[in-house]
N, C-alpha and C. Protein backbone atom coordinates (compact mmCIF):
# COMPACT_ATOMS: atom_id res chain seq x y z
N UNK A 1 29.67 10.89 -11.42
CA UNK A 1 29.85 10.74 -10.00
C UNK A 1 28.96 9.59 -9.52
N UNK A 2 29.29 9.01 -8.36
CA UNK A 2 28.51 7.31 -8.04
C UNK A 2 27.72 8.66 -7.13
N UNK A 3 26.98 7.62 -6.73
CA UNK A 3 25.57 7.92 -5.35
C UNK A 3 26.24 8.22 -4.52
N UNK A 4 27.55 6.86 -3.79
CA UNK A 4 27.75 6.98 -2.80
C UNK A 4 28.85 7.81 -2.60
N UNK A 5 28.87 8.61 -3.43
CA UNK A 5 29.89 9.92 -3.27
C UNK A 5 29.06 11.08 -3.31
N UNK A 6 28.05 11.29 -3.47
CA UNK A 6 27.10 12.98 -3.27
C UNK A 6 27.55 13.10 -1.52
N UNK A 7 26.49 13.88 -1.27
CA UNK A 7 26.69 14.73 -0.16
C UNK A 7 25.21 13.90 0.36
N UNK A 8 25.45 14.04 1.41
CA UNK A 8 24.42 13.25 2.35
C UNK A 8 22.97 13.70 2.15
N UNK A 9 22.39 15.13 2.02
CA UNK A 9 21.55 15.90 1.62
C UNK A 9 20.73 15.37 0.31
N UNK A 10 21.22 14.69 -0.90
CA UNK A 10 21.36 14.14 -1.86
C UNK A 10 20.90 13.27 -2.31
N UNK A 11 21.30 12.04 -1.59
CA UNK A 11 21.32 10.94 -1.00
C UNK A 11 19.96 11.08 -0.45
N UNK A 12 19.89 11.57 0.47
CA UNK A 12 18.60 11.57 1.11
C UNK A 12 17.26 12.06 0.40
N UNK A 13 17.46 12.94 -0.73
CA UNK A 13 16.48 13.38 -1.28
C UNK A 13 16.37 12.44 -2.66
N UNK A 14 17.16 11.74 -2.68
CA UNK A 14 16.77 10.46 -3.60
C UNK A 14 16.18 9.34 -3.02
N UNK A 15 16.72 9.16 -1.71
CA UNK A 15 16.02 8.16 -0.90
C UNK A 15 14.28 8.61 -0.66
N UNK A 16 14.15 9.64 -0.35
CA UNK A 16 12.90 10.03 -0.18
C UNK A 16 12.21 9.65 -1.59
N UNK A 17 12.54 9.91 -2.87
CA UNK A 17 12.04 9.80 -3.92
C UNK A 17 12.13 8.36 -4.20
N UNK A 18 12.38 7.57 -3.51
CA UNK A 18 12.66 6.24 -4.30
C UNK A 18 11.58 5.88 -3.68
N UNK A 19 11.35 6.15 -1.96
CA UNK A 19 9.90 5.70 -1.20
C UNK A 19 9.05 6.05 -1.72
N UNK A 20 8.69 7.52 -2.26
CA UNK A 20 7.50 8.62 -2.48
C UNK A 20 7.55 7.29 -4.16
N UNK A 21 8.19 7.13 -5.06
CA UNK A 21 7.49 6.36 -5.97
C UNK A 21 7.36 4.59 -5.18
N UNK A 22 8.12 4.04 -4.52
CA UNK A 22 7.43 2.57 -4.04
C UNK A 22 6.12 2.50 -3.27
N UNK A 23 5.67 4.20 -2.50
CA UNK A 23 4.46 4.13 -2.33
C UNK A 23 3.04 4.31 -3.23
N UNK A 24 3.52 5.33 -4.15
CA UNK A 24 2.78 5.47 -5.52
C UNK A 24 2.75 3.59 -6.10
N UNK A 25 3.57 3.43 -6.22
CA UNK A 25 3.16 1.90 -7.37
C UNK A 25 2.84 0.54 -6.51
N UNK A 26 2.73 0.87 -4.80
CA UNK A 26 2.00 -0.50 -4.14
C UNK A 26 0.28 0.56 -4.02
N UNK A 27 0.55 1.57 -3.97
CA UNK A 27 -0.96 2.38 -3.95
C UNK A 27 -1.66 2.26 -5.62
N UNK A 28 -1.28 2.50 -6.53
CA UNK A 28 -1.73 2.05 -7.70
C UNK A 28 -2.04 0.77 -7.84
N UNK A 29 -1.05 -0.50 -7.40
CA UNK A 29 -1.55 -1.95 -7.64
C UNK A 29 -2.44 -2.27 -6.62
N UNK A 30 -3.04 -1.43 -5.18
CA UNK A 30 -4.02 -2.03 -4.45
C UNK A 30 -2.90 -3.13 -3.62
N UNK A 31 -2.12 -3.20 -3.26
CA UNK A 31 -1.01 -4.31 -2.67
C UNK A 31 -1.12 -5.37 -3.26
N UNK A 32 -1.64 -5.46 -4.49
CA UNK A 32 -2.18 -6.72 -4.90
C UNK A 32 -0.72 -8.47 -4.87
N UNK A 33 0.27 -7.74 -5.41
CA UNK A 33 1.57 -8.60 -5.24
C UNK A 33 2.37 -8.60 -4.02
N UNK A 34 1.83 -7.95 -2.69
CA UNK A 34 2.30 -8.17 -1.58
C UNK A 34 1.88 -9.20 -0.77
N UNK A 35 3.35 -9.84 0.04
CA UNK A 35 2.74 -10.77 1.06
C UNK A 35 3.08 -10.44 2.09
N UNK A 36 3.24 -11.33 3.10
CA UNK A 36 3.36 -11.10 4.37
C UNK A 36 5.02 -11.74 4.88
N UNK A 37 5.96 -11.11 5.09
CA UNK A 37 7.25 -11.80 5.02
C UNK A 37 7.66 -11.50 3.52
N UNK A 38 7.54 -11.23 2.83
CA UNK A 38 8.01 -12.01 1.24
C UNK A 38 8.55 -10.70 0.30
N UNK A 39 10.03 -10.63 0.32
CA UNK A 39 10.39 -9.15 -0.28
C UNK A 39 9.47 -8.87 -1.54
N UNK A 40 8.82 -7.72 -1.88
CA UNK A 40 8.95 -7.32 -3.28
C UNK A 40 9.46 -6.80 -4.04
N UNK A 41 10.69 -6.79 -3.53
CA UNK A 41 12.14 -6.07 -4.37
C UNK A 41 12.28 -7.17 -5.50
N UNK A 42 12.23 -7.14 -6.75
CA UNK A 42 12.58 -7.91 -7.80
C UNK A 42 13.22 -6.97 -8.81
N UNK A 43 14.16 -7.77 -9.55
CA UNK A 43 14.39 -6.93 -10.90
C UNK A 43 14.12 -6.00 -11.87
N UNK A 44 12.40 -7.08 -11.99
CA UNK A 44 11.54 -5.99 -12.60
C UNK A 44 10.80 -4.53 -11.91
N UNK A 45 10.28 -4.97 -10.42
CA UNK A 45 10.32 -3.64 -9.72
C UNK A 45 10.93 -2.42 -9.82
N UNK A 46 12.49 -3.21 -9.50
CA UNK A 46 13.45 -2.31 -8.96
C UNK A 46 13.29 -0.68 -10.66
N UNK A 47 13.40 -2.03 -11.85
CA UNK A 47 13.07 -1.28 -12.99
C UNK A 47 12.26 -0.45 -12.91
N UNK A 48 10.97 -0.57 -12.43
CA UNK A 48 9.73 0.05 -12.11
C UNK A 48 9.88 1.18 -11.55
N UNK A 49 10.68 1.27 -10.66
CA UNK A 49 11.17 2.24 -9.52
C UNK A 49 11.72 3.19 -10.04
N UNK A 50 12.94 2.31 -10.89
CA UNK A 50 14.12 3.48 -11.44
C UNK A 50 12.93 4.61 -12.95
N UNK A 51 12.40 3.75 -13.22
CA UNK A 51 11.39 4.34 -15.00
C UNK A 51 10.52 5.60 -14.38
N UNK A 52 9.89 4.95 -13.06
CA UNK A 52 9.08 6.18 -12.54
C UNK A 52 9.88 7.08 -12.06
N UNK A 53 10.85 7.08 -11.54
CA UNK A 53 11.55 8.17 -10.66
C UNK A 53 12.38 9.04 -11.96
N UNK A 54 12.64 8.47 -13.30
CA UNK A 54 12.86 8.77 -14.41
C UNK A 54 12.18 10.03 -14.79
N UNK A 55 10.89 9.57 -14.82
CA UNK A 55 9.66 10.49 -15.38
C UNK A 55 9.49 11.97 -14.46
N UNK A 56 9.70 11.69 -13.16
CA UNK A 56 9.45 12.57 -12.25
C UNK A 56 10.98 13.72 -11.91
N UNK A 57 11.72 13.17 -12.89
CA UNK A 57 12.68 13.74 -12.25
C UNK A 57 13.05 14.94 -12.82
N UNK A 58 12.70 15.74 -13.56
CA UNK A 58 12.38 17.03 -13.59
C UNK A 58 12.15 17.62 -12.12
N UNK A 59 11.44 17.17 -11.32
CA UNK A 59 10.78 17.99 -10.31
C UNK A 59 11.43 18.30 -9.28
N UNK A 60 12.89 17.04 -9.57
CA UNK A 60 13.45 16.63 -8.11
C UNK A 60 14.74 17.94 -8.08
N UNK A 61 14.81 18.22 -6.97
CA UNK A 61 16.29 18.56 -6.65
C UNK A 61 17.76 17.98 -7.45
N UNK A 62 17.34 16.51 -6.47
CA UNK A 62 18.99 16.00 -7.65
C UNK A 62 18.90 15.96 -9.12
N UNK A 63 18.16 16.43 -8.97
CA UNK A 63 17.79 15.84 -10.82
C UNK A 63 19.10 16.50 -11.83
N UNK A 64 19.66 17.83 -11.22
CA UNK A 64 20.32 18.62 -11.84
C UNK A 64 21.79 18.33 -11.51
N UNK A 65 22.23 17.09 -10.70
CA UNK A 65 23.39 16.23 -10.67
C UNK A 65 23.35 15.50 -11.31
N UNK A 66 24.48 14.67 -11.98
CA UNK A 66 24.61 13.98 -12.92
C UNK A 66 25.62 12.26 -12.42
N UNK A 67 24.91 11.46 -11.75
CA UNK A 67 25.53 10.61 -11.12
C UNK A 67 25.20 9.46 -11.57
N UNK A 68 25.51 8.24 -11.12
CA UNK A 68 25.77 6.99 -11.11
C UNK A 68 25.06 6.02 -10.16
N UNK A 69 24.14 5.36 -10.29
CA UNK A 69 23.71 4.10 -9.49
C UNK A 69 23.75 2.53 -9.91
N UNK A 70 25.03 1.35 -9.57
CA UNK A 70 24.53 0.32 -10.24
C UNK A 70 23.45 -0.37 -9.65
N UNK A 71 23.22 -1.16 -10.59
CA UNK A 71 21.78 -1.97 -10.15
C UNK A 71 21.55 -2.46 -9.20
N UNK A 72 22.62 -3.01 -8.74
CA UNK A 72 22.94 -3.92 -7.27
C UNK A 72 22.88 -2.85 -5.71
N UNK A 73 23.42 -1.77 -5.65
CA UNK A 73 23.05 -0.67 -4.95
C UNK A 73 21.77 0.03 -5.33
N UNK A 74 21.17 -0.09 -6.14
CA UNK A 74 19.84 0.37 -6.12
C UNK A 74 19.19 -0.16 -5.66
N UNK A 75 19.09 -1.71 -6.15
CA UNK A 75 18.06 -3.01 -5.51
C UNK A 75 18.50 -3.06 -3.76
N UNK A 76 19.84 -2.66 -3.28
CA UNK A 76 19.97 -2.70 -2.00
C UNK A 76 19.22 -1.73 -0.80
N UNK A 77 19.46 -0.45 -1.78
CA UNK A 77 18.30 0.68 -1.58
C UNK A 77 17.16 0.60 -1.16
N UNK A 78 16.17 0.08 -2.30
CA UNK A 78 15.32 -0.43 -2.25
C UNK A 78 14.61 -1.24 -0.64
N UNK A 79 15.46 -2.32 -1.26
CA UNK A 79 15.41 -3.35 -0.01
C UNK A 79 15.41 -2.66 1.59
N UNK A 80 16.24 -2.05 2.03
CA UNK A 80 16.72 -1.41 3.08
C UNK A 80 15.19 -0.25 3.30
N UNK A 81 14.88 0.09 1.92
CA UNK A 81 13.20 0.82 2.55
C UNK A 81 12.23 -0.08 2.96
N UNK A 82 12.15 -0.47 1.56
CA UNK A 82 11.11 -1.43 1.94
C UNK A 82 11.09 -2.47 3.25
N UNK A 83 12.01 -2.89 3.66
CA UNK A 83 12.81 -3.15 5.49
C UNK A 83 12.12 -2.26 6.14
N UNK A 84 12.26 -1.21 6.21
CA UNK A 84 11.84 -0.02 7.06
C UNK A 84 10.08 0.58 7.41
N UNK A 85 9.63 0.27 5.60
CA UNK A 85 8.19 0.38 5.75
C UNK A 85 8.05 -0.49 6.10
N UNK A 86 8.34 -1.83 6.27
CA UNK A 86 7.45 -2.99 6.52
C UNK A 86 7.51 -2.60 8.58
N UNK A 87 8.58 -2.47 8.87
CA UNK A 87 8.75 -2.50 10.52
C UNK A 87 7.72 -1.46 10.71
N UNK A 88 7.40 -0.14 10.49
CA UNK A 88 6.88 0.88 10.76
C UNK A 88 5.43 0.22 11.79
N UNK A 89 5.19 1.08 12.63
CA UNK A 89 4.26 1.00 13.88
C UNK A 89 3.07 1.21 12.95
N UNK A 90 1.86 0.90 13.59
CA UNK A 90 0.62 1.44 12.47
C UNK A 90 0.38 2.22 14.08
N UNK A 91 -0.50 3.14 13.66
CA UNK A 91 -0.99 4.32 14.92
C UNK A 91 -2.60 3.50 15.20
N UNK A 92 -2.36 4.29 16.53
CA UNK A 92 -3.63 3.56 17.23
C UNK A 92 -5.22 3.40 16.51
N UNK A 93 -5.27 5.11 15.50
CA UNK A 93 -6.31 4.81 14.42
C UNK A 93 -6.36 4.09 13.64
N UNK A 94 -5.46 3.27 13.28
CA UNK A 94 -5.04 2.27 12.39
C UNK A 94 -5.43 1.10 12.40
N UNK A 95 -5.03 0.61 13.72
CA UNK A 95 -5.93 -0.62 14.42
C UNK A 95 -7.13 -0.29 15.12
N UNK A 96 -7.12 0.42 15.68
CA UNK A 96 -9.10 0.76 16.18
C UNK A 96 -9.63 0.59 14.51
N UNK A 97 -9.14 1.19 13.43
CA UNK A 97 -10.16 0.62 12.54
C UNK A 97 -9.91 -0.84 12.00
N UNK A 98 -8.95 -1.19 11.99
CA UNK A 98 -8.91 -2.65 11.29
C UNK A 98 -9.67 -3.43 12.43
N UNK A 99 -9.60 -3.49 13.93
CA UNK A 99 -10.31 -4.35 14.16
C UNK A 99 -12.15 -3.90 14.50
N UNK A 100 -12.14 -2.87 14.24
CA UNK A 100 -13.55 -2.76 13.49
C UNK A 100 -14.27 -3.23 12.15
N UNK A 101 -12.87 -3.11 11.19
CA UNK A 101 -13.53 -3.89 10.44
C UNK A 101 -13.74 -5.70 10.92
N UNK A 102 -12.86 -5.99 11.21
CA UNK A 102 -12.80 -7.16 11.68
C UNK A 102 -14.29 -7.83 12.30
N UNK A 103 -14.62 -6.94 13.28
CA UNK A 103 -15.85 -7.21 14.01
C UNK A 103 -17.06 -7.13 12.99
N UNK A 104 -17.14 -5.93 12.22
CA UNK A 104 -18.66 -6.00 10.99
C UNK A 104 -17.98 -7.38 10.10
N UNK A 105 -16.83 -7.68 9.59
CA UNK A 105 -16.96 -8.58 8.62
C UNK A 105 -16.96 -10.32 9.30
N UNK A 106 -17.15 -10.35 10.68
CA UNK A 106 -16.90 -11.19 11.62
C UNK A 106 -15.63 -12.28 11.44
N UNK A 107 -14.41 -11.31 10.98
CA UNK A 107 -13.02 -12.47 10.98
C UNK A 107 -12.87 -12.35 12.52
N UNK A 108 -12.04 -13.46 12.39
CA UNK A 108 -11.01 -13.53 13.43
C UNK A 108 -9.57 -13.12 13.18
N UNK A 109 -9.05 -12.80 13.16
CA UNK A 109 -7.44 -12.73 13.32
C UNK A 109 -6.46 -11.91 13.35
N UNK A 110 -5.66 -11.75 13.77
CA UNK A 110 -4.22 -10.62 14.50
C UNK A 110 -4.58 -9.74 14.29
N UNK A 111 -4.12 -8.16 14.59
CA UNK A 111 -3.31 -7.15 13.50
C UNK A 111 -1.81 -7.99 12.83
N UNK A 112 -2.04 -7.66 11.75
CA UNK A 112 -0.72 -8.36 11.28
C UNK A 112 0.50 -6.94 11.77
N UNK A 113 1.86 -7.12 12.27
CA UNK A 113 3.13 -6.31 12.73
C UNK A 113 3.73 -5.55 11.24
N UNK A 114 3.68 -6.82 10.31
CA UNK A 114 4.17 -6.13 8.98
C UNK A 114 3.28 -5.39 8.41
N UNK A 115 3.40 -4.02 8.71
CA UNK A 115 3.06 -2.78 8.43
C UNK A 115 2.62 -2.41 6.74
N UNK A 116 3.66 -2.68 5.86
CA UNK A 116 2.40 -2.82 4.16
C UNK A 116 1.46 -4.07 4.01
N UNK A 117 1.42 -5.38 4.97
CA UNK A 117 0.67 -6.48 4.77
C UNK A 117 -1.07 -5.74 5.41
N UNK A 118 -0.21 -5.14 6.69
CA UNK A 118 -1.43 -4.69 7.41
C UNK A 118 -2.33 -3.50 6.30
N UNK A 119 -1.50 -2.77 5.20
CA UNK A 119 -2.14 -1.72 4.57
C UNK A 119 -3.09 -2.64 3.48
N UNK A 120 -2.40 -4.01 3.24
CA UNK A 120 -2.63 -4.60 2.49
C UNK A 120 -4.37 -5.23 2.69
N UNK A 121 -4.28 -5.49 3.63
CA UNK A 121 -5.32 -6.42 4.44
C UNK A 121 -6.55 -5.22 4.68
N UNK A 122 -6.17 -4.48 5.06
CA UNK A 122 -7.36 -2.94 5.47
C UNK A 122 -7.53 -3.10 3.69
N UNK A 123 -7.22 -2.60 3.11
CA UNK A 123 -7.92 -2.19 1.37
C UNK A 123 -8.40 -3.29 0.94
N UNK A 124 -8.07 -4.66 1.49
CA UNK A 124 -8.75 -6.00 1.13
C UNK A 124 -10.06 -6.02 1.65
N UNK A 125 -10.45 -5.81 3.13
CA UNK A 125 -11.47 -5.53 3.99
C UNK A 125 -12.41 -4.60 3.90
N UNK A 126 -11.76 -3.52 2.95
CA UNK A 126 -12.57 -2.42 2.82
C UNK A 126 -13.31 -2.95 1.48
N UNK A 127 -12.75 -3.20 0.30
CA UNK A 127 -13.37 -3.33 -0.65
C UNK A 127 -15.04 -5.18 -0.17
N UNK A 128 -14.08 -5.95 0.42
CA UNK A 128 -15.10 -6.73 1.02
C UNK A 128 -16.53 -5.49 1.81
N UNK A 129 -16.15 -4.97 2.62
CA UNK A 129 -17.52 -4.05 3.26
C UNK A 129 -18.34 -3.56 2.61
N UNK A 130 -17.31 -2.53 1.11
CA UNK A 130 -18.16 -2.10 0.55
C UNK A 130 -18.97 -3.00 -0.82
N UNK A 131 -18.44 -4.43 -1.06
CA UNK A 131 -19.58 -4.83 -1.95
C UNK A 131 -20.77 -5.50 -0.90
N UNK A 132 -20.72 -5.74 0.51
CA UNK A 132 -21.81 -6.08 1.75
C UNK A 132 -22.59 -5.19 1.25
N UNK A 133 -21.82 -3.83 1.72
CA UNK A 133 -22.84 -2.62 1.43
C UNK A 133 -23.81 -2.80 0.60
N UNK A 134 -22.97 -2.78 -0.34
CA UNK A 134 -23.94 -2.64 -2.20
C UNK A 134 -24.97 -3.64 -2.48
N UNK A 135 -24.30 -5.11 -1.84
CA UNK A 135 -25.81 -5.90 -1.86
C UNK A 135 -26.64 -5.62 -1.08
N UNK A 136 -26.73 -4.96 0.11
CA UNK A 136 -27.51 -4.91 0.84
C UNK A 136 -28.48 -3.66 0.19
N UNK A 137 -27.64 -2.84 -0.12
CA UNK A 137 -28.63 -2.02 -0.61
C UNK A 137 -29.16 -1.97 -1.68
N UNK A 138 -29.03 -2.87 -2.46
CA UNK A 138 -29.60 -3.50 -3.91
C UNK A 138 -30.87 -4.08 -2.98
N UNK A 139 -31.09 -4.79 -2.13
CA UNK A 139 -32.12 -5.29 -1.47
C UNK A 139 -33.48 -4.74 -1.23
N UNK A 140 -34.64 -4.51 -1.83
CA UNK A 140 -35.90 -3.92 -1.88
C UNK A 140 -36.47 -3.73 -0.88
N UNK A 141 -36.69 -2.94 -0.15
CA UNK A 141 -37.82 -3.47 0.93
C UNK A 141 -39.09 -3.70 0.41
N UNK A 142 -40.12 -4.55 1.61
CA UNK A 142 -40.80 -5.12 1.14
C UNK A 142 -42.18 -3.79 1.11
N UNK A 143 -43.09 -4.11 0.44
CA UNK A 143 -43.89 -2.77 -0.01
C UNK A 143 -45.15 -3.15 1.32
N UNK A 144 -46.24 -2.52 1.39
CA UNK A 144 -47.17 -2.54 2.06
C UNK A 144 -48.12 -3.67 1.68
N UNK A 145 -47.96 -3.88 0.48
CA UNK A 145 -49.59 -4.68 0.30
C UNK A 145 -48.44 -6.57 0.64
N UNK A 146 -47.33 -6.75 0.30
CA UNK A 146 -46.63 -7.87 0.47
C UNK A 146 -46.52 -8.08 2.25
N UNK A 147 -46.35 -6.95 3.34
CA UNK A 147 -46.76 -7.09 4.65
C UNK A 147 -47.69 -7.48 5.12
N UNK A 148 -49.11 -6.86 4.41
CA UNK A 148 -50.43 -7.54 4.91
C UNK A 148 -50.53 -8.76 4.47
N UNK A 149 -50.09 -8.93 2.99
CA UNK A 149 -50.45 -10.94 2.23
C UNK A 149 -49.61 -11.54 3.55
N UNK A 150 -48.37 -11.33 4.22
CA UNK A 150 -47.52 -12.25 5.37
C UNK A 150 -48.55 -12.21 6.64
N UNK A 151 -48.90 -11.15 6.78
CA UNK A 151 -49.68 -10.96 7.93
C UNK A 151 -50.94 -11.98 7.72
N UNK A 152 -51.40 -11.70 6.89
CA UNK A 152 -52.48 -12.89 6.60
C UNK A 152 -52.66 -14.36 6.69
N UNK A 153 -51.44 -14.68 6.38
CA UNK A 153 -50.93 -16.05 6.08
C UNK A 153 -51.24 -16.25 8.06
C-alpha cells in the first residue's frame, strides 16, 4: 500500500515520527550543518531520516502496516516539516533569553525569525558563555601577601 493511501491517522503518526527523528539528529549534531535560509533536506539526510525511523520502528503504531514511500515523497515530506519548523514562533522565554545572552556576550544583532537558525544560534551562545565562564574561573585570585607587595608599590 503507498502512504498516500493509509488513513489520515497514519499519515499523521508517521509525520510526527519523521519530526520526532529530524529533531533527534539536528539535537545530536548541535545544528552544526544548519543555516539560515538554506534547506537541509538532502539525499543523504533524507537517508538519515528514513535509517533512524527504521530502527525505532518497532515502537511506532504504523509500524504494523506494511506500505510504500518513494523517495521523492519522502524528501517532499521532509521538506514541508522542516518549512514548518523553520516558520514556528519562538515564545517570549525564548527571546528574553537570547537577548540576554546577547547583552553578557556584548553582540549586537536580531532575533533571527527562522526558528531552527534561532535554536541554532542560542546553543552557539551558550557554549561561547560557558567557556567565558570556565576561564574566568580558572582565574586565581590574588592571595594576601601579593595585595600588600601592590599596596606597597
Amino acid at each position: 500500500m503507498l502512504y498516500k493511501n493509509l488513513n489520515w491517522t497514519l499519515q499523521r503518526s508517521i509525520r510526527m515520527c519523521v519530526r520526532r527523528t529530524m529533531v533527534t539528529l539536528l539535537n545530536n549534531a548541535d545544528y552544526r550543518f544548519l543555516e539560515e535560509g538554506v534547506s537541509i533536506v538532502t539525499d543523504s539526510f533524507v537517508c538519515q531520516v528514513v535509517a533512524d525511523m527504521m530502527e525505532e520502528r518497532s515502537f511506532q503504531g504504523w509500524s504494523q502496516f506494511d506500505f510504500e514511500i518513494d523517495d521523492v515523497e519522502m524528501k517532499e515530506l521532509i521538506q514541508k516539516i522542516e518549512h514548518s519548523m523553520r516558520k514556528r514562533n519562538s515564545t517570549l522565554k525564548q527571546r528574553n533569553y537570547y537577548r540576554r545572552l546577547l547583552i553578557d556576550l556584548r553582540l549586537n544583532e536580531d532575533i533571527p525569525t527562522d526558528y531552527l537558525y534561532m535554536k541554532k544560534r542560542l546553543r552557539e551562545m551558550q557554549a561561547v558563555k560557558k567557556e567565558l565562564k570556565r576561564k574566568e574561573m580558572e582565574k586565581k585570585p590574588a592571595t594576601f601577601t601579593e595585595i600588600q607587595k601592590l599596596k606597597k608599590m
